[in-house]
Every structure is written in C-alpha cells, then in structure tokens.
N, C-alpha and C. Protein backbone atom coordinates (compact mmCIF):
# COMPACT_ATOMS: atom_id res chain seq x y z
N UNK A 1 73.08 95.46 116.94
CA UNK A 1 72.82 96.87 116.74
C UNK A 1 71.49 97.02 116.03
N UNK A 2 70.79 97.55 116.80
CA UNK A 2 69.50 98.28 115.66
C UNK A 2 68.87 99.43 115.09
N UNK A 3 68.88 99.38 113.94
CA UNK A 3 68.59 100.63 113.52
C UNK A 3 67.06 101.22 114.08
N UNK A 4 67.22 102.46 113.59
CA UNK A 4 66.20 103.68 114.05
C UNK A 4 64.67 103.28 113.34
N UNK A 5 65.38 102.39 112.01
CA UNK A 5 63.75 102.26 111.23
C UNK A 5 63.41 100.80 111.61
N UNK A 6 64.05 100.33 112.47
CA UNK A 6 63.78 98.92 112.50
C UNK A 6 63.93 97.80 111.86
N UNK A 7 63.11 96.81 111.13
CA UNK A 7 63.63 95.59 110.16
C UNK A 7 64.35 96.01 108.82
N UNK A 8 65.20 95.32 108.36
CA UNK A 8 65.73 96.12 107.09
C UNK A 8 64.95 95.56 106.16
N UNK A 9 63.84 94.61 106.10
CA UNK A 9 63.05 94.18 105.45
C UNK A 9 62.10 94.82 105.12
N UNK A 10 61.00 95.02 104.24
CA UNK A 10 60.07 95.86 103.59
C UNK A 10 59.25 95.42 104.67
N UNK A 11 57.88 96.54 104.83
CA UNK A 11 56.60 96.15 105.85
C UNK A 11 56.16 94.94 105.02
N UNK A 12 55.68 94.11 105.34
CA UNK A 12 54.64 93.30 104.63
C UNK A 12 53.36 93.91 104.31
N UNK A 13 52.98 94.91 104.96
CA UNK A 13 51.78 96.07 104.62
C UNK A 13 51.94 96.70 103.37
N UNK A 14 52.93 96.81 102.72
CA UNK A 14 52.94 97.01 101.35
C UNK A 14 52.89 96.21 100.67
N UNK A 15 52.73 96.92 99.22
CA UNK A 15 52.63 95.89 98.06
C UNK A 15 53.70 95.71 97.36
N UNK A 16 54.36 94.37 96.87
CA UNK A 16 55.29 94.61 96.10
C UNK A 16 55.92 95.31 95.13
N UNK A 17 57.06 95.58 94.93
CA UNK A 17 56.81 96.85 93.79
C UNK A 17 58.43 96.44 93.41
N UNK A 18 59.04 96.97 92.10
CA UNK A 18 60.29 96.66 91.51
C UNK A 18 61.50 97.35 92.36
N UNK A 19 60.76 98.63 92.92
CA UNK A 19 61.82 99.73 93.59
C UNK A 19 62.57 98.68 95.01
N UNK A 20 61.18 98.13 95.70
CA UNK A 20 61.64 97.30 96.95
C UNK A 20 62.04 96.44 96.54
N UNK A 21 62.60 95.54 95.80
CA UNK A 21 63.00 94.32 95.36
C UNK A 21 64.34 94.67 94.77
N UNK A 22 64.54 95.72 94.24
CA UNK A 22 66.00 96.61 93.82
C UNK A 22 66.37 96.98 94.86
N UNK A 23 66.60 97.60 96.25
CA UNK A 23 66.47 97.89 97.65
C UNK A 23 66.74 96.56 97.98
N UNK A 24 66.21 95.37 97.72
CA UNK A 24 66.79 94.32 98.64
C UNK A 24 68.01 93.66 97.76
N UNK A 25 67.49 94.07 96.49
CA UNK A 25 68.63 93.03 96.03
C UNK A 25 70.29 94.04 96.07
N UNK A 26 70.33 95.27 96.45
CA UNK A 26 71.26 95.85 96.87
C UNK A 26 71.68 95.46 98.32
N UNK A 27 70.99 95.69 99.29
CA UNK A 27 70.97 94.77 100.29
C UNK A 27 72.46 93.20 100.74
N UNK A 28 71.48 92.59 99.74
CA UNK A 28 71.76 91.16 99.70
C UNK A 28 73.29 91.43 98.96
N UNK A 29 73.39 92.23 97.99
CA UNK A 29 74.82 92.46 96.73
C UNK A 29 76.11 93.07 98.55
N UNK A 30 75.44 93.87 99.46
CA UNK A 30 76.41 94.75 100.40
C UNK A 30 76.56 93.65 101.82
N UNK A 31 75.58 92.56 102.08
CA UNK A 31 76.01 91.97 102.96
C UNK A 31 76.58 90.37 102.38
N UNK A 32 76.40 90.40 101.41
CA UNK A 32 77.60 89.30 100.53
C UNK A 32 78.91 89.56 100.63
N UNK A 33 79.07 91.59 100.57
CA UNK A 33 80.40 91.86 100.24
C UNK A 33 81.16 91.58 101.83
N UNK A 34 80.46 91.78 102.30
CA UNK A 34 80.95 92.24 103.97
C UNK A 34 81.22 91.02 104.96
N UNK A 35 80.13 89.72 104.29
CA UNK A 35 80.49 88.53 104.88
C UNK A 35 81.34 87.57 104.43
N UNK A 36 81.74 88.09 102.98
CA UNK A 36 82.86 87.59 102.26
C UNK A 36 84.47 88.33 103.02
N UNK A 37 84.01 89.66 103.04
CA UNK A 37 85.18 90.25 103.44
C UNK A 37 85.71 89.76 105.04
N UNK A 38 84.68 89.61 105.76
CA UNK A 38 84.43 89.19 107.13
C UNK A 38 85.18 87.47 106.67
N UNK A 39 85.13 86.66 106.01
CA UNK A 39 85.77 85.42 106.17
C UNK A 39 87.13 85.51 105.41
N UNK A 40 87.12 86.45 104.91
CA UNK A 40 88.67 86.44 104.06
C UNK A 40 89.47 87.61 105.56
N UNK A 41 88.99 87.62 106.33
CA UNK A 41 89.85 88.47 107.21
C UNK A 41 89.93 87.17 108.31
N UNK A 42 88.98 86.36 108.54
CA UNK A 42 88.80 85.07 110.09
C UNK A 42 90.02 84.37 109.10
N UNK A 43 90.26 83.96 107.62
CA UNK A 43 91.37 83.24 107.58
C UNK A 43 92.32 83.58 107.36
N UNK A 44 92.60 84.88 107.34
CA UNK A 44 93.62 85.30 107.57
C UNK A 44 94.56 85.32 108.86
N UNK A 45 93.88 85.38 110.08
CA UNK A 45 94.11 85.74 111.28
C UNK A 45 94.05 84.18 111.64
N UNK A 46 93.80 82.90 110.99
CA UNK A 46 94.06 81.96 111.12
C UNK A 46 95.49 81.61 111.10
N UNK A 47 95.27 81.85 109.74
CA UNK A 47 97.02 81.90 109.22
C UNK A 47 98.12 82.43 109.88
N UNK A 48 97.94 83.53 110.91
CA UNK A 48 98.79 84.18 111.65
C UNK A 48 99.03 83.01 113.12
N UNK A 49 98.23 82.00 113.37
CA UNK A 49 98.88 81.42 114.58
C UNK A 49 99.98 80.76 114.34
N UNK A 50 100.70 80.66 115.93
CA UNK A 50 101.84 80.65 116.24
C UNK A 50 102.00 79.37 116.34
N UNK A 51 101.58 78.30 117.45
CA UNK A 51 101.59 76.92 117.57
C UNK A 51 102.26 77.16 118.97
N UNK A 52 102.99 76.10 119.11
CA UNK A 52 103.69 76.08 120.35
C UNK A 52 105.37 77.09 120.32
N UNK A 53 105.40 77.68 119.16
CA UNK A 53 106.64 78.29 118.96
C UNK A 53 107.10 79.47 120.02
N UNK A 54 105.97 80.19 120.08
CA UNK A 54 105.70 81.28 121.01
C UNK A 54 106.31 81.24 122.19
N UNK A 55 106.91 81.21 123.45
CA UNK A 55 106.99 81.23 124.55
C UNK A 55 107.20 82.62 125.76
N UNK A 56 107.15 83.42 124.99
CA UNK A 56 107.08 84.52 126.23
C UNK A 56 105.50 84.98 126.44
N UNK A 57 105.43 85.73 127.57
CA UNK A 57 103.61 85.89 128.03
C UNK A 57 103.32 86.46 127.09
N UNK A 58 103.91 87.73 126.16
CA UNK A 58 103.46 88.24 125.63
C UNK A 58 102.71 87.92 124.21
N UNK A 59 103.56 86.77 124.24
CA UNK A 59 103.40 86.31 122.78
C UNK A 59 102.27 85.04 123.02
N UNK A 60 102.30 84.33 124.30
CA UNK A 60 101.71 83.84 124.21
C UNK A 60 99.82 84.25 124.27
N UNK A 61 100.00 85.84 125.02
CA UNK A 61 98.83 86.58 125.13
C UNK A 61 98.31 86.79 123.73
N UNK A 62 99.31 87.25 123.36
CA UNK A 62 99.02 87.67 121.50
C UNK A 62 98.06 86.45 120.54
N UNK A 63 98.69 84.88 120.81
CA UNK A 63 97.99 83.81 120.10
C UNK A 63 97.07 83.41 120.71
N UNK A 64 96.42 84.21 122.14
CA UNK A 64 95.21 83.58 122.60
C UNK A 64 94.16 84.57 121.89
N UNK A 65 94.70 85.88 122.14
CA UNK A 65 93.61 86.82 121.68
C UNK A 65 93.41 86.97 120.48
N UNK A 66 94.23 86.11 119.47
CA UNK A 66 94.45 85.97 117.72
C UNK A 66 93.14 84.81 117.84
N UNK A 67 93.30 83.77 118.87
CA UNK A 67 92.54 82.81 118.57
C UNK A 67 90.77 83.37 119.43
N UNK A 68 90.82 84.51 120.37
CA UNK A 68 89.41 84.87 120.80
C UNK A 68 89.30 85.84 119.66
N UNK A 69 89.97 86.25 118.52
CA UNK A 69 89.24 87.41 117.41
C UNK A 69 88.95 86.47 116.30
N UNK A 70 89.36 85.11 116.20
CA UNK A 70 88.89 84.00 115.37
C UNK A 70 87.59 83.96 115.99
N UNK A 71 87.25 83.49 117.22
CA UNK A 71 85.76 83.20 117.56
C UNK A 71 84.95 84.01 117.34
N UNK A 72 85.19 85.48 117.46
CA UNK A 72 84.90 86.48 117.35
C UNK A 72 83.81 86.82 116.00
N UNK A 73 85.15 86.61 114.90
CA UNK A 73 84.57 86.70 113.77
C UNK A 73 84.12 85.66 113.26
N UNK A 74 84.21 84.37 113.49
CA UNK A 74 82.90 83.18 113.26
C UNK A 74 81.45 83.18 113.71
N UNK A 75 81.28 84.35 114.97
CA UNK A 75 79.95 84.78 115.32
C UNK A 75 79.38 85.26 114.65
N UNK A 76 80.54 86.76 113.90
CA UNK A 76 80.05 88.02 112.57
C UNK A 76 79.48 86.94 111.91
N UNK A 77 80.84 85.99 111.09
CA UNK A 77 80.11 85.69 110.02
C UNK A 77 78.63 85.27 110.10
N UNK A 78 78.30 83.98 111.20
CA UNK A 78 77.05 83.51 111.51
C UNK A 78 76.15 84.22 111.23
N UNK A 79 76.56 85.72 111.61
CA UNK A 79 75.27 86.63 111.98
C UNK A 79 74.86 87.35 110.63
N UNK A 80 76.15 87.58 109.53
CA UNK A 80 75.90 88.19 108.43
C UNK A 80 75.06 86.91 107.42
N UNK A 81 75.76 86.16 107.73
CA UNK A 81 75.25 84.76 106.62
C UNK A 81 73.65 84.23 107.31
N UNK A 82 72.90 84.82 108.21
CA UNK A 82 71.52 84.93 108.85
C UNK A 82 71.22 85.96 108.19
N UNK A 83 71.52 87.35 108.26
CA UNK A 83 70.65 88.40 107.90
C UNK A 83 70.73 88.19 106.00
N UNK A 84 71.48 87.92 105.37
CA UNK A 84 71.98 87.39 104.00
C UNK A 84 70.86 86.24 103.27
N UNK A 85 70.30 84.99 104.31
CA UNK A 85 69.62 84.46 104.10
C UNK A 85 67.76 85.15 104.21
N UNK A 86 67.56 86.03 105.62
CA UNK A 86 66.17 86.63 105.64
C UNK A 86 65.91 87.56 104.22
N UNK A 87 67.13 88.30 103.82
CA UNK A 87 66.94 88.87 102.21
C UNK A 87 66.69 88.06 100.97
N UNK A 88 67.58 87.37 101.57
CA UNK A 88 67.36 86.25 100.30
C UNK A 88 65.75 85.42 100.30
N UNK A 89 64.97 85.11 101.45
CA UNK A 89 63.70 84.59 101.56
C UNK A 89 62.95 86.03 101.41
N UNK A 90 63.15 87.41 101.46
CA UNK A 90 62.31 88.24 101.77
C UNK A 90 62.54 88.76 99.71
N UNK A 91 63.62 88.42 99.13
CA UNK A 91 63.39 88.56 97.69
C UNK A 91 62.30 87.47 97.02
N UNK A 92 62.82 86.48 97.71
CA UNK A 92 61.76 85.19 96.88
C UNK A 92 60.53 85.37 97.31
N UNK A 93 59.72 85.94 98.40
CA UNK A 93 58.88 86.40 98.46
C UNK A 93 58.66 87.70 97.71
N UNK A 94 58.95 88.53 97.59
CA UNK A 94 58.22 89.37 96.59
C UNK A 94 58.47 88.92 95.16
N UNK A 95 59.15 87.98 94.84
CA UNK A 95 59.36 87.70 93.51
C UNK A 95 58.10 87.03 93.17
N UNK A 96 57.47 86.29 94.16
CA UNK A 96 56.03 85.08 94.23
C UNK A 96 54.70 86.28 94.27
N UNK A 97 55.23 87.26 94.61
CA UNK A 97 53.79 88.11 94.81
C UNK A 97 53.64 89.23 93.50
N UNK A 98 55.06 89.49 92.79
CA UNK A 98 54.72 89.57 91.82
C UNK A 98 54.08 89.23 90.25
C-alpha cells in the first residue's frame, strides 16, 4: 500500500532538525507495536493447529487455511521488521548529521 505523500522517510533535501527525528522515532515506537502485535497473533494461530486429529473437509479446510494465514502473517511480519529497520537507519542518519 502506498501512501499519497510517498516515503515515510524525511526528504534528504532537508536538514536535520529534532522535530523529524521525534516523527521518526514515533514511527519506529508504532511499527514495533504492530510487528510485535503481528507475531503475538502468527503464534497464536500456531497454537490453534489441529495435527492429524481433524478429519472432516471442513475441518480439515479450516487447518489448511489456519496454516495459509500463518504464511500470511510471516510475510506482514517480514515486511514490518523491513520498514522498522529503514527507520531505524534513517534515525542513525540524522543522529550523524546532527
């Protein structure tokens, strides 16, 4: 998904300043919460498989698509714990230019 303003990162055409570095480090504090929350929900839905106990279609439909919303959310996480890290290099850079 992309937003309307584009990178959530500061232009590099600006100059560092305390306001953008408070802005990221909020940032970094909301996609911590979300990729934390995002792996405390993938093991949860771990915890819910069945094994071989299951035997009707339905149920067995149920532990495939338990196990495609596991893959699912191992992608999220990937993708939050990427954008988590560009904040985290885009703080240490303005921390160096200050």
């Amino acid at each position: 998904m992309e937003s309307l303003g584009g990178s959530i990162l500061p232009d590099a055409g600006t100059g560092p300043d305390a306001e953008t570095l408070a802005r990221l480090r909020e940032q970094r504090r909301l996609l911590r919460g979300v990729r934390d929350g995002v792996e405390e929900s993938g093991r949860r839905l771990a915890g819910q498989a069945s094994g071989g106990a299951w035997r009707s279609p339905a149920q067995r439909a149920y532990g495939t698509r338990l196990g495609e919303l596991g893959l699912d959310l191992a992608g999220v996480w990937r993708a939050l714990d990427d954008a988590l890290w560009a904040v985290d290099e885009a703080i240490d850079r303005m921390k160096a230019a200050l």
